[in-house]
C-alpha atoms as a PDB file:
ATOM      1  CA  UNK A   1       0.000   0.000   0.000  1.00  0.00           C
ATOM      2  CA  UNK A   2       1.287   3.523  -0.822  1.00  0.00           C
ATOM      3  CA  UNK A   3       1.312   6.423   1.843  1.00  0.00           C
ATOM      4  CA  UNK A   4      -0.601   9.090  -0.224  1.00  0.00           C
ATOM      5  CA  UNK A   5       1.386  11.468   2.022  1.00  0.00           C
ATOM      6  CA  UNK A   6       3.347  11.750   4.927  1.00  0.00           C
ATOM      7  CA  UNK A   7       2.354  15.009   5.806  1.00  0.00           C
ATOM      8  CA  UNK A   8      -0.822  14.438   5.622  1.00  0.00           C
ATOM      9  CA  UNK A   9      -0.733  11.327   8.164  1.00  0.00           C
ATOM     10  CA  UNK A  10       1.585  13.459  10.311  1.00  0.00           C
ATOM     11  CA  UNK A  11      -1.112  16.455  10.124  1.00  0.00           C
ATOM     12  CA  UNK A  12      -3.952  13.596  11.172  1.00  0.00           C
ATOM     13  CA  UNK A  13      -2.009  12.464  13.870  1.00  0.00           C
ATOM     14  CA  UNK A  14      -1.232  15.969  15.124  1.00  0.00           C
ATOM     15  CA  UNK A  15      -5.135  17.019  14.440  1.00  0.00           C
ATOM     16  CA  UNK A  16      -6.361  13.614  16.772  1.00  0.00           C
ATOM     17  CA  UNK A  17      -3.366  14.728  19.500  1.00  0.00           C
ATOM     18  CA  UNK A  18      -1.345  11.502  19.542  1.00  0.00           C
ATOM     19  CA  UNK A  19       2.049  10.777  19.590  1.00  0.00           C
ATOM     20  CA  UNK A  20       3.401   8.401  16.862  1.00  0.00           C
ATOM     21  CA  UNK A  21       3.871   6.279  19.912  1.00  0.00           C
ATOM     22  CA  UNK A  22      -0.006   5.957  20.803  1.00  0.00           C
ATOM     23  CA  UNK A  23      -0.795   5.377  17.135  1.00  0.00           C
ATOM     24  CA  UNK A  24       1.601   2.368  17.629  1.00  0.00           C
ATOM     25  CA  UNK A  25       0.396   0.993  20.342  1.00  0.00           C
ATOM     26  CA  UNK A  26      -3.026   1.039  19.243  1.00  0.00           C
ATOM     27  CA  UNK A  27      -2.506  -0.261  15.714  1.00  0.00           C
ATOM     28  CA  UNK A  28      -0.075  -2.816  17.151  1.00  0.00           C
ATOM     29  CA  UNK A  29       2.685  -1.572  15.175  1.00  0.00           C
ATOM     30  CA  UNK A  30       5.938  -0.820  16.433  1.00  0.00           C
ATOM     31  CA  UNK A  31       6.965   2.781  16.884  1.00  0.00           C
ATOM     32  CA  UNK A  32       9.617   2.824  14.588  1.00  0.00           C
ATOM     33  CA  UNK A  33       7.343   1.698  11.484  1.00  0.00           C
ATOM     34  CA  UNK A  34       4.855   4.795  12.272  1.00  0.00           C
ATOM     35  CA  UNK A  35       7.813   7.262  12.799  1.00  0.00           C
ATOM     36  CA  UNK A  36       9.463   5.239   9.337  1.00  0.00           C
ATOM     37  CA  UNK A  37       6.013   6.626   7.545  1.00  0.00           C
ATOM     38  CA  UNK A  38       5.730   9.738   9.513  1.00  0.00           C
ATOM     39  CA  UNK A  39       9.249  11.047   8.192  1.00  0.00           C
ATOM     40  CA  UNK A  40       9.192   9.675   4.808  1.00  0.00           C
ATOM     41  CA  UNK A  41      11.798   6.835   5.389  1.00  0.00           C
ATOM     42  CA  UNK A  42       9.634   4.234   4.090  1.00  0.00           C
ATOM     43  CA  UNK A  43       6.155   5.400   1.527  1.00  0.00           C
ATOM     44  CA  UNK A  44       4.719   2.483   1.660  1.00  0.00           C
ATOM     45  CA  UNK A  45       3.575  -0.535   3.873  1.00  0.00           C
ATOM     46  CA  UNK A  46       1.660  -3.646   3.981  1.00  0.00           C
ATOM     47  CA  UNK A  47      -2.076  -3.976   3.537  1.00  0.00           C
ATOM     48  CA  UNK A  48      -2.518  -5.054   7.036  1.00  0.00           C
ATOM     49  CA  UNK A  49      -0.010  -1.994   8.562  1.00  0.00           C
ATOM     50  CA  UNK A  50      -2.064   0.230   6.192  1.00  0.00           C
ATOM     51  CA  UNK A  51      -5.461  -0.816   7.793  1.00  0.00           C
ATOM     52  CA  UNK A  52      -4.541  -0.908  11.424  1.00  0.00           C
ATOM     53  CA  UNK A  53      -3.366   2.527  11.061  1.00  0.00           C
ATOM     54  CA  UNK A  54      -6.518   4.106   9.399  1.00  0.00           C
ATOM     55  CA  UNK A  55      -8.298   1.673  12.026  1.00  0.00           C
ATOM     56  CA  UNK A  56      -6.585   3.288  14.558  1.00  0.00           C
ATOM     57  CA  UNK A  57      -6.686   6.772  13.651  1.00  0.00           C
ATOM     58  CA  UNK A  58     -10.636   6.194  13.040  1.00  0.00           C
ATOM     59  CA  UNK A  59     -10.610   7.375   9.123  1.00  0.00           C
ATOM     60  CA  UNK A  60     -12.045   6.233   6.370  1.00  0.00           C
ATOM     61  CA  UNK A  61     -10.493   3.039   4.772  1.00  0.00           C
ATOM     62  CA  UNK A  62      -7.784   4.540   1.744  1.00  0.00           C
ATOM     63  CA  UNK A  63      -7.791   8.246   2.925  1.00  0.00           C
ATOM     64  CA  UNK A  64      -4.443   7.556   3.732  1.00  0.00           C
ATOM     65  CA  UNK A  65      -2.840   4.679   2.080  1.00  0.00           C
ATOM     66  CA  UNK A  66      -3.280   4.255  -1.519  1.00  0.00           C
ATOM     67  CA  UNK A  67      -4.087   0.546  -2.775  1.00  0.00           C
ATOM     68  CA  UNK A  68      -1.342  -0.878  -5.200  1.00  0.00           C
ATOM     69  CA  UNK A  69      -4.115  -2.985  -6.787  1.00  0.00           C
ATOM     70  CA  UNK A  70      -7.968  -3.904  -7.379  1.00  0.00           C
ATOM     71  CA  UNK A  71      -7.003  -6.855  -5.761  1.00  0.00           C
ATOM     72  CA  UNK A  72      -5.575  -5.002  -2.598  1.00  0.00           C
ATOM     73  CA  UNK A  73      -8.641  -1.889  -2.665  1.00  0.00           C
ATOM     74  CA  UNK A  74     -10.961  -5.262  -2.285  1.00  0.00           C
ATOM     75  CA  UNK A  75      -8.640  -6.350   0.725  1.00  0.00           C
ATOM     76  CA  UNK A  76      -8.560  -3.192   1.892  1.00  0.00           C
ATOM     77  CA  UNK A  77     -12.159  -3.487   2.333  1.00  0.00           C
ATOM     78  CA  UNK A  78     -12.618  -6.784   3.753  1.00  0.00           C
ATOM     79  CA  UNK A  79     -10.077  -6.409   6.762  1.00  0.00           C
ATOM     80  CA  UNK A  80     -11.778  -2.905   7.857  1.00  0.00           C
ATOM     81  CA  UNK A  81     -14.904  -4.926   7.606  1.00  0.00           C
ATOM     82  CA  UNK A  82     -13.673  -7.990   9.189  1.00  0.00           C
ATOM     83  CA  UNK A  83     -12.014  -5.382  11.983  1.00  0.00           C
ATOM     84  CA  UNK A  84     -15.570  -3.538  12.588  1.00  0.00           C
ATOM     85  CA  UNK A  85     -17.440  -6.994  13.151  1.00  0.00           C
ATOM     86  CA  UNK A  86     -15.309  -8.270  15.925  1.00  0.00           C
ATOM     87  CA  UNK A  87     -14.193 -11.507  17.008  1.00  0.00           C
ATOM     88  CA  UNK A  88     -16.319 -14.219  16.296  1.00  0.00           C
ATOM     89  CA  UNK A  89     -18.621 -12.088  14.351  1.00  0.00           C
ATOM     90  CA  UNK A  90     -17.647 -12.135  10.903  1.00  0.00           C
ATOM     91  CA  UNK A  91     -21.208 -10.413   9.343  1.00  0.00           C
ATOM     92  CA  UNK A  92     -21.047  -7.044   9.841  1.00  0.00           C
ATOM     93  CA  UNK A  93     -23.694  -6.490  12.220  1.00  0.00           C
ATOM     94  CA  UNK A  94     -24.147  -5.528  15.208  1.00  0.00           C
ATOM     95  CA  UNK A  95     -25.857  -6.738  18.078  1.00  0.00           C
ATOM     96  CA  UNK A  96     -28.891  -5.229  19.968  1.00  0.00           C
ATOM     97  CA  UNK A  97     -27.571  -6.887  23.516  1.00  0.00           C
END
């Protein structure tokens, strides 16, 4: 997946008030890969780095990572929907308990 832009994932980041470090934790990424995006070291990442991040920074899926392929947009898709369902629940829904 392609980082559309570091500066705009550093501007989200700064916009949400987290440190790469928080974004890290909560994707379950190390630090070093966010800060290796954040600074433009690395531009792009895998499909599942890509998704935890936008998961974790609560934006919509390919704001900020670009998808390399149809194959990988349709990925994209399924993980963030997998993500949203939740363990066990692999439908979508929700549940009224």
């Amino acid at each position: 997946m392609q980082l559309r832009s570091r500066r705009a994932l550093a501007d989200y980041i700064d916009l949400l008030g987290v440190s790469e470090r928080q974004l890290a934790r909560s994707a379950g990424l190390s630090h070093s890969t966010v800060n290796h995006l954040v600074t433009g070291r690395r531009n792009s990442c895998s499909l599942r780095t890509a998704v935890a991040i936008e998961r974790a920074l609560d934006c919509p899926p390919g704001l900020l990572f670009s998808p390399d392929t149809d194959a990988d947009r349709l990925a994209m898709y399924r993980l963030w929907a997998d993500s949203e369902a939740g363990p066990g629940d692999r439908t979508g829904g929700g549940s009224d308990r």
